[in-house]
N, C-alpha and C. Protein backbone atom coordinates (compact mmCIF):
# COMPACT_ATOMS: atom_id res chain seq x y z
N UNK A 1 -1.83 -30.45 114.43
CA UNK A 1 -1.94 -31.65 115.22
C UNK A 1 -1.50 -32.86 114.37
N UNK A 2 -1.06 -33.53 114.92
CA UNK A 2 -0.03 -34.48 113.91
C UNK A 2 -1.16 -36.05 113.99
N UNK A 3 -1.52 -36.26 113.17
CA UNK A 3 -1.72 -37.80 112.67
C UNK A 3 -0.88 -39.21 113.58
N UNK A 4 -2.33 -39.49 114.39
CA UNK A 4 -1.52 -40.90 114.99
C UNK A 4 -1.44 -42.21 114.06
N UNK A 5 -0.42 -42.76 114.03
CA UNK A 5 -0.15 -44.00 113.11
C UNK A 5 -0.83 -45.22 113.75
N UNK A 6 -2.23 -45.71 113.19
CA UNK A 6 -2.89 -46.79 113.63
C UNK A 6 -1.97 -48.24 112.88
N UNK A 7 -1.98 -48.99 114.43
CA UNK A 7 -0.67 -49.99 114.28
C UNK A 7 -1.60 -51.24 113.49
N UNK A 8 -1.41 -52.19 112.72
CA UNK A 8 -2.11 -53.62 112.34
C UNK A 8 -0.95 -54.71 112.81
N UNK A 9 -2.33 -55.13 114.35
CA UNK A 9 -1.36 -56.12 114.90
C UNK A 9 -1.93 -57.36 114.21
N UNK A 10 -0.23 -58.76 113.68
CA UNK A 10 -0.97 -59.94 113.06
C UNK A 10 -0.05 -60.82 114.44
N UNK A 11 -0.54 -62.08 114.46
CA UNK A 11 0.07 -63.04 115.19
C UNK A 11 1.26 -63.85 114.58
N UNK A 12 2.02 -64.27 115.51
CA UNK A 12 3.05 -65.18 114.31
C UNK A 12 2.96 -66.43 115.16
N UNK A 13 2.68 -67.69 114.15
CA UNK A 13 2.75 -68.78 115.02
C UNK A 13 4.54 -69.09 115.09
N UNK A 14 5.10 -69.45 115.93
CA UNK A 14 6.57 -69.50 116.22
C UNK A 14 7.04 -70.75 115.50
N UNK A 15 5.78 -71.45 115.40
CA UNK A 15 6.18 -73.18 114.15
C UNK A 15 6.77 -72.97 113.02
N UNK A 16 6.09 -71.75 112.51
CA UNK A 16 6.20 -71.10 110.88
C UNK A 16 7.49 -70.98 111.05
N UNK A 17 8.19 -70.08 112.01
CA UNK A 17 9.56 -69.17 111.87
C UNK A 17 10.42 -69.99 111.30
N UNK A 18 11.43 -69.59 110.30
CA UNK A 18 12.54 -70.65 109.97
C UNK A 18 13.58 -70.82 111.35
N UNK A 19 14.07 -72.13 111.34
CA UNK A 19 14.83 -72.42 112.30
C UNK A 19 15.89 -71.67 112.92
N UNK A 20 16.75 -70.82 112.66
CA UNK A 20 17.36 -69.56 113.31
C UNK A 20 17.14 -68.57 113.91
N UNK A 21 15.57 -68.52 113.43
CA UNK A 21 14.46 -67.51 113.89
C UNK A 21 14.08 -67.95 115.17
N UNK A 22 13.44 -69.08 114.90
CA UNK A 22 12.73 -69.77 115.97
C UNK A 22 13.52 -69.87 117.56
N UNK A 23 14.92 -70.07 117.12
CA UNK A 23 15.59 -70.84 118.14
C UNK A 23 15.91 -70.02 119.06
N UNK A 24 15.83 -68.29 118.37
CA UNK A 24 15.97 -67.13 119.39
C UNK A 24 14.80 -66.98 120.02
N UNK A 25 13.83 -66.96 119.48
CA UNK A 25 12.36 -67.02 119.52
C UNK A 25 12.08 -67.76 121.37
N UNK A 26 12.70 -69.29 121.21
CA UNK A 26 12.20 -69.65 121.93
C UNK A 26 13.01 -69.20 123.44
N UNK A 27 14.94 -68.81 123.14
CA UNK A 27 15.81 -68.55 124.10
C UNK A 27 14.56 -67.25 124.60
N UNK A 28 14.22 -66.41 123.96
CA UNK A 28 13.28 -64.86 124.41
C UNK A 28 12.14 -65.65 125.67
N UNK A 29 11.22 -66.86 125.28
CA UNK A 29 10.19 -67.32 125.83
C UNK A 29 10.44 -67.62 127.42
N UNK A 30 11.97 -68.57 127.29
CA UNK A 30 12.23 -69.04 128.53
C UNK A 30 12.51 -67.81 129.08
N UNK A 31 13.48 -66.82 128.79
CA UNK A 31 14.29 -65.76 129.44
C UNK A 31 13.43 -65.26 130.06
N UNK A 32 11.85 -65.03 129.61
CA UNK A 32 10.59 -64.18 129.87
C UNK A 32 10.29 -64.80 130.81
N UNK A 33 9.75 -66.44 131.17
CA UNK A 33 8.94 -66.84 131.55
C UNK A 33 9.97 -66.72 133.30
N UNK A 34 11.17 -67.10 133.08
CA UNK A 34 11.98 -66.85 134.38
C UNK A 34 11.96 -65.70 134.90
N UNK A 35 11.95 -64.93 134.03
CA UNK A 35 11.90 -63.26 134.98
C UNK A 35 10.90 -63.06 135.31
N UNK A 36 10.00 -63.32 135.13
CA UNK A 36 8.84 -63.36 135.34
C UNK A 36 8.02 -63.99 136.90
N UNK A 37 9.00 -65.27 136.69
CA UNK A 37 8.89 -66.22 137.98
C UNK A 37 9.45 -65.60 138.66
N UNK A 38 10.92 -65.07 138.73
CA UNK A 38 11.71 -64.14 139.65
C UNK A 38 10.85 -62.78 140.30
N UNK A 39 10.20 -62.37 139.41
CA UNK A 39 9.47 -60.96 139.90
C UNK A 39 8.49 -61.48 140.50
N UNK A 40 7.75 -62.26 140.41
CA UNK A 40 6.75 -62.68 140.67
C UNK A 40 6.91 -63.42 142.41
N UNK A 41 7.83 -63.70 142.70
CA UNK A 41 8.52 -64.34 143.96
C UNK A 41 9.02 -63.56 144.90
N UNK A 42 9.54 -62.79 143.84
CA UNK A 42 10.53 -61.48 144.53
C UNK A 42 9.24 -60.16 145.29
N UNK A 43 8.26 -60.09 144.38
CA UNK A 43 6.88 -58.90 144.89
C UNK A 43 6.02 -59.94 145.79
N UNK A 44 6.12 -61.27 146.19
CA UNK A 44 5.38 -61.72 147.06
C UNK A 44 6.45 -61.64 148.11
N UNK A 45 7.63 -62.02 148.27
CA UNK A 45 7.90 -62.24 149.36
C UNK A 45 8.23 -60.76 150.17
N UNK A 46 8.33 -59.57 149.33
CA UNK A 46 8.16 -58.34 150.25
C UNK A 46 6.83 -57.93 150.08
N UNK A 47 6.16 -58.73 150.24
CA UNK A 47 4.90 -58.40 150.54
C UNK A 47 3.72 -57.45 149.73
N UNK A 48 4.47 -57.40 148.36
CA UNK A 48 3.54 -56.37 147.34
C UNK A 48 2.64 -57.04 146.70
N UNK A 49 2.75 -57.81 146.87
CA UNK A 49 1.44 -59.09 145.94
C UNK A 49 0.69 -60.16 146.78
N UNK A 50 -0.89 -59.87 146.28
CA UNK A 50 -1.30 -61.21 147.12
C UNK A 50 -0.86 -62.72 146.92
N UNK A 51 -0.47 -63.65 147.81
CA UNK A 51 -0.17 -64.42 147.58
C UNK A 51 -1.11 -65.60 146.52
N UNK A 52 -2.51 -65.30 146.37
CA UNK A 52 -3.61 -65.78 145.90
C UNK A 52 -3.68 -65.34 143.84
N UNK A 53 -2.84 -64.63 143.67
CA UNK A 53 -2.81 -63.55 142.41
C UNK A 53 -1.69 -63.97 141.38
N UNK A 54 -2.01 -63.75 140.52
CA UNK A 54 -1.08 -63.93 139.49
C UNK A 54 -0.32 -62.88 138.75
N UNK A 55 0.63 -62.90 138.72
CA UNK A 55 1.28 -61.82 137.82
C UNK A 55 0.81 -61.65 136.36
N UNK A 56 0.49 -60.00 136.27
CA UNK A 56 0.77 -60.08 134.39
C UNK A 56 1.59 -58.55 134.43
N UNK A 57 2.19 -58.99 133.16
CA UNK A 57 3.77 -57.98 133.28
C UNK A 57 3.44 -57.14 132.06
N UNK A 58 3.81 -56.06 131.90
CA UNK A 58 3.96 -55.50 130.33
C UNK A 58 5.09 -54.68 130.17
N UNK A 59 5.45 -54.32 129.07
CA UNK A 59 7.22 -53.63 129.42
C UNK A 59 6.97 -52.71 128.46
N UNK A 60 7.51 -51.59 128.11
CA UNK A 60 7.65 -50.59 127.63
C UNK A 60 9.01 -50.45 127.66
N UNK A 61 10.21 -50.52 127.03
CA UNK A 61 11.55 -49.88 127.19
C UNK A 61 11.63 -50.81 128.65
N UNK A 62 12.58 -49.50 129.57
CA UNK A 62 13.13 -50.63 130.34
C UNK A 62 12.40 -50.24 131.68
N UNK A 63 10.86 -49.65 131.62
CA UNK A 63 10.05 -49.60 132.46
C UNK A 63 9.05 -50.80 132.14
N UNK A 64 8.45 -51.22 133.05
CA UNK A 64 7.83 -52.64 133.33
C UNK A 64 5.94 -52.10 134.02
N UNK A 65 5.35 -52.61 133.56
CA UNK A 65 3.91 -52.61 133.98
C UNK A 65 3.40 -53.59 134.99
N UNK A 66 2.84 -54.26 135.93
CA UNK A 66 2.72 -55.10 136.70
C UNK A 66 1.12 -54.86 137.26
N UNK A 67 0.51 -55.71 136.88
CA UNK A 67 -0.88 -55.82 137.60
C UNK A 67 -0.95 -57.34 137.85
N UNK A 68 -2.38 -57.87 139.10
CA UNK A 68 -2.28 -58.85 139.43
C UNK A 68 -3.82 -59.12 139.10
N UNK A 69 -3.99 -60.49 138.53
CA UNK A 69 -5.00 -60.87 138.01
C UNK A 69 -5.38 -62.56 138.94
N UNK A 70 -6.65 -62.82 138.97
CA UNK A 70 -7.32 -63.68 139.83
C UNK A 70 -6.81 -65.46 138.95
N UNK A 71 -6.78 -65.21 137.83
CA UNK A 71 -6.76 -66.41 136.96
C UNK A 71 -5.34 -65.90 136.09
N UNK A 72 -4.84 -67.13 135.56
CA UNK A 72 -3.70 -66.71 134.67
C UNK A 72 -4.34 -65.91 133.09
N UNK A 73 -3.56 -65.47 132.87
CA UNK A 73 -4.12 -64.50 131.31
C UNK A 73 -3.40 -65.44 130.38
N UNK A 74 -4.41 -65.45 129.62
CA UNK A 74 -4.32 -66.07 128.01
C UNK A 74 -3.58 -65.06 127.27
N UNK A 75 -3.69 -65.87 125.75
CA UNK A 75 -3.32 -64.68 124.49
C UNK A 75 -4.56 -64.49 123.89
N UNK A 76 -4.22 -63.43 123.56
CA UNK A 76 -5.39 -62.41 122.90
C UNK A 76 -5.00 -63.29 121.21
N UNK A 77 -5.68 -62.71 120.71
CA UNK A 77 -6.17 -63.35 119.18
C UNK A 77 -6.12 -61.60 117.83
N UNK A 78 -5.54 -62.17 116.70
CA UNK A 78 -5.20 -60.91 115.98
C UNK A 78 -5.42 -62.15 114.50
N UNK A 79 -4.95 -61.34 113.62
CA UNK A 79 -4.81 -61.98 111.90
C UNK A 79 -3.01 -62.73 112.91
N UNK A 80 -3.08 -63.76 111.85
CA UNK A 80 -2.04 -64.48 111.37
C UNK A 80 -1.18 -64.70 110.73
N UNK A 81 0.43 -64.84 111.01
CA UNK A 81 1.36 -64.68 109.84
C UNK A 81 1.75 -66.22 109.40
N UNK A 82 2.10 -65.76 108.18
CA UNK A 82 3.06 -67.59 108.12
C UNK A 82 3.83 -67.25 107.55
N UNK A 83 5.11 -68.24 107.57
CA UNK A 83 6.42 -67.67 106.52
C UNK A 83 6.51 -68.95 106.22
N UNK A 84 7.34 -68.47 104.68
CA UNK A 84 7.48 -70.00 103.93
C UNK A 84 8.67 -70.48 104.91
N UNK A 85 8.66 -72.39 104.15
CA UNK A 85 10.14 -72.26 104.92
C UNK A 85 10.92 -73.07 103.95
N UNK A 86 12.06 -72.99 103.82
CA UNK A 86 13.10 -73.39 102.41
C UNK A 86 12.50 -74.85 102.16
């Protein structure tokens, strides 16, 4: 039986990232937050979502998770990274 690899999740604040980092960082945030709005528009108006509900998404590869929650979801909380910056 093979040994599961226990993962250590840390947080990264996106301030820290050096600026090249960041700037993809943030193109990823918007790209997310629109598809997001799109799916989210797109499963109400055929009728798969209550209109009262909020989307929360999770992705795996290029399969997608979708449950609907009463209040918007926060971020969860982990250790912290920082990176220097030049």
């Amino acid at each position: 039986m093979a040994t599961r690899e226990e993962l250590k999740w840390q947080n990264i604040n996106a301030d820290d990232l050096p600026a090249e980092v960041k700037k993809s960082f943030e193109a990823m945030v918007e790209a997310e937050a629109a598809f997001k709005a799109d799916l989210e528009k797109l499963l109400k108006s055929e009728g798969h979502m209550p209109e009262d509900k909020f989307l929360v998404v999770s992705r795996k590869g290029r399969r997608l998770g979708v449950a609907y929650a009463s209040t918007p979801r926060g971020e969860g909380g982990a250790g912290s990274l920082k990176f220097k910056s030049k």
